[in-house]
Protein backbone atom coordinates (compact mmCIF):
# COMPACT_ATOMS: atom_id res chain seq x y z
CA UNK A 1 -8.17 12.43 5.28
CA UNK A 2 -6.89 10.41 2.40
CA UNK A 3 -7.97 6.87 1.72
CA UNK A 4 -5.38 3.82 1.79
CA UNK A 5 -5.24 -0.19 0.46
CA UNK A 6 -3.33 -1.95 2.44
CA UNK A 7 -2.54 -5.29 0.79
CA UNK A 8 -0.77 -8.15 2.65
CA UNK A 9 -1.64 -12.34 3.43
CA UNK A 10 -0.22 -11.30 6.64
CA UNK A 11 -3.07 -10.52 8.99
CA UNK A 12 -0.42 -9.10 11.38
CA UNK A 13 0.85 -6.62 9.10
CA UNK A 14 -2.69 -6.01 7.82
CA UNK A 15 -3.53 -4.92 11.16
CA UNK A 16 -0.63 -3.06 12.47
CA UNK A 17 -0.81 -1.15 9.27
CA UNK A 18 -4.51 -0.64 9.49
CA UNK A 19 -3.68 0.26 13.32
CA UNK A 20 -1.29 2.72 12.69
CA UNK A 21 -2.70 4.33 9.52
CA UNK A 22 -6.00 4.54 11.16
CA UNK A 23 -4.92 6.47 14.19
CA UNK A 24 -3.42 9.44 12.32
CA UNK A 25 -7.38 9.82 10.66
CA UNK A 26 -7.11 8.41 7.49
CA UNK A 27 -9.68 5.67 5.62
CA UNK A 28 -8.31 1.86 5.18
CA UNK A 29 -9.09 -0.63 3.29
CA UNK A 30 -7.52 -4.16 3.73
CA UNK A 31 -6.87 -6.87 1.13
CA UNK A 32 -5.52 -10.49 2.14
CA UNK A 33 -4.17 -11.75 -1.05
CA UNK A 34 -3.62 -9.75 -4.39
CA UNK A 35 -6.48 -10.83 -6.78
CA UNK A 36 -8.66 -8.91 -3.40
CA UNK A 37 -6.19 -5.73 -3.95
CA UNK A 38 -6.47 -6.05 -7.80
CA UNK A 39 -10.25 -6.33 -7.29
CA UNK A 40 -10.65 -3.04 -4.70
CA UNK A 41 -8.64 -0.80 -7.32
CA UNK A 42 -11.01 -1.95 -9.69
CA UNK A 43 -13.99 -1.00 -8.02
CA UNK A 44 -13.64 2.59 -8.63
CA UNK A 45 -12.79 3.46 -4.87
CA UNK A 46 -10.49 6.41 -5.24
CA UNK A 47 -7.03 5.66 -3.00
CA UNK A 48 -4.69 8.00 -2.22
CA UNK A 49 -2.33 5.10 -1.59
CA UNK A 50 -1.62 1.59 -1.88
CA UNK A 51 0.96 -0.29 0.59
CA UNK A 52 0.84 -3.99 -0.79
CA UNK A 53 3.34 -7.39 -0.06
CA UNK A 54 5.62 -8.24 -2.48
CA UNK A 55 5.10 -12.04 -2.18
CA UNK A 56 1.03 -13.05 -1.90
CA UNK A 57 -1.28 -16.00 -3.24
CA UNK A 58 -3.66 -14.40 -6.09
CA UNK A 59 -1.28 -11.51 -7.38
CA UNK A 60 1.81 -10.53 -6.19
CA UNK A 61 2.80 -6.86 -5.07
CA UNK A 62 4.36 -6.09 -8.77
CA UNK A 63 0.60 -7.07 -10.47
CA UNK A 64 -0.87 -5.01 -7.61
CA UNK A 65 1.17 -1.71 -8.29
CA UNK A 66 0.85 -1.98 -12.06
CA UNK A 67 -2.76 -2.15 -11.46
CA UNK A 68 -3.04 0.52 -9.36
CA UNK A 69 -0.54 2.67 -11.37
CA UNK A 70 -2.94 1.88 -14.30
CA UNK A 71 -5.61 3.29 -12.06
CA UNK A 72 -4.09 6.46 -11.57
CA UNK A 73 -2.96 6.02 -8.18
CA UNK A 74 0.08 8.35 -7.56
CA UNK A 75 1.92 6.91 -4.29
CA UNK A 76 2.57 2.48 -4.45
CA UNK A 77 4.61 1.28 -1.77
CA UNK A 78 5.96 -1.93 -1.89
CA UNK A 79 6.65 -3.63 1.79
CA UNK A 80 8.94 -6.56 1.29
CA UNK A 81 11.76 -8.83 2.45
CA UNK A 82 13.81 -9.06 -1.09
CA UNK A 83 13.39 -5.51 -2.58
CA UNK A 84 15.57 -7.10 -5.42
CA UNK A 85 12.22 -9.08 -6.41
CA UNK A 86 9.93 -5.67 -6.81
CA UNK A 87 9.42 -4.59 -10.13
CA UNK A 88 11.49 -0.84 -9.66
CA UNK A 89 8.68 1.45 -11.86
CA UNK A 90 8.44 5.02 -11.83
CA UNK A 91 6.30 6.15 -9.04
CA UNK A 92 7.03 2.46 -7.09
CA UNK A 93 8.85 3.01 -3.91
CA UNK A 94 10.34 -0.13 -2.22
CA UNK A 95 10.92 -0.59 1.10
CA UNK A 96 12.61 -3.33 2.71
CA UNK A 97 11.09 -4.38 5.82
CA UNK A 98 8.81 -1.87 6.81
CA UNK A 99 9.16 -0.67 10.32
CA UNK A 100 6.78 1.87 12.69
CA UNK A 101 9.22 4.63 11.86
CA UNK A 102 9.11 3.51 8.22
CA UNK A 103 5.12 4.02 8.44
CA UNK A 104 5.36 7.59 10.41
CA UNK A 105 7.93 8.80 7.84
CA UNK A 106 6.94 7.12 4.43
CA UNK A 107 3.42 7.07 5.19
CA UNK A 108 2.03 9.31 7.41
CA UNK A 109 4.54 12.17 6.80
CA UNK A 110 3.65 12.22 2.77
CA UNK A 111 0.02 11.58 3.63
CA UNK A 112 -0.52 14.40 5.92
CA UNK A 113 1.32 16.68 3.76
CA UNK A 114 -1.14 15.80 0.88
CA UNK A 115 -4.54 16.00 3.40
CA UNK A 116 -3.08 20.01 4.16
CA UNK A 117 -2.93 21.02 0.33
């Protein structure tokens, strides 16, 4: 079971995310704004991955993945509408738009090959 952040100021997303992650068995934790993402990597919870907005009030998604590449978090996905605004750093994927099948094969296909090692 591997632990997630999911950080978006879109409760929708937040929850479909959270939905979806959930289901397959893995831990989530939701942020609404970035400073709340920034704040959760801080705290010393160890995530396996962090799916965070590009655009949010506090910190936006580029602050967030620095922060939790800082933290030694190996898989950042960025979820937004202009992937030409996302930072592009090494270990950052981008996705543009993130759909269910997006999720299943981005998300839950990485994460359940890392819960089998």
């Amino acid at each position: 079971m591997a632990k997630v952040l999911i950080a978006d100021d879109n409760p929708a997303i937040c929850s479909l995310l959270n939905d979806l992650i959930k289901s397959d068995g893995h831990d989530v934790i939701t942020a609404h704004n970035g400073k709340a993402a920034i704040e959760a990597i801080s705290s010393g919870l160890q995530f396996d991955l962090v799916i965070t907005d590009l655009k949010m009030p506090g910190a936006d998604g580029n602050r967030v993945a620095a922060a939790a590449k800082e933290a030694g978090i190996e898989r950042v996905v960025i979820n937004t509408c202009s992937p030409h605004d996302a930072r592009h750093l090494p270990g950052i994927e981008v996705v543009a738009k993130m759909t269910v099948r997006d999720v299943e094969d981005r998300i839950l296909g990485p994460l359940k090959a890392k819960v089998r090692l």
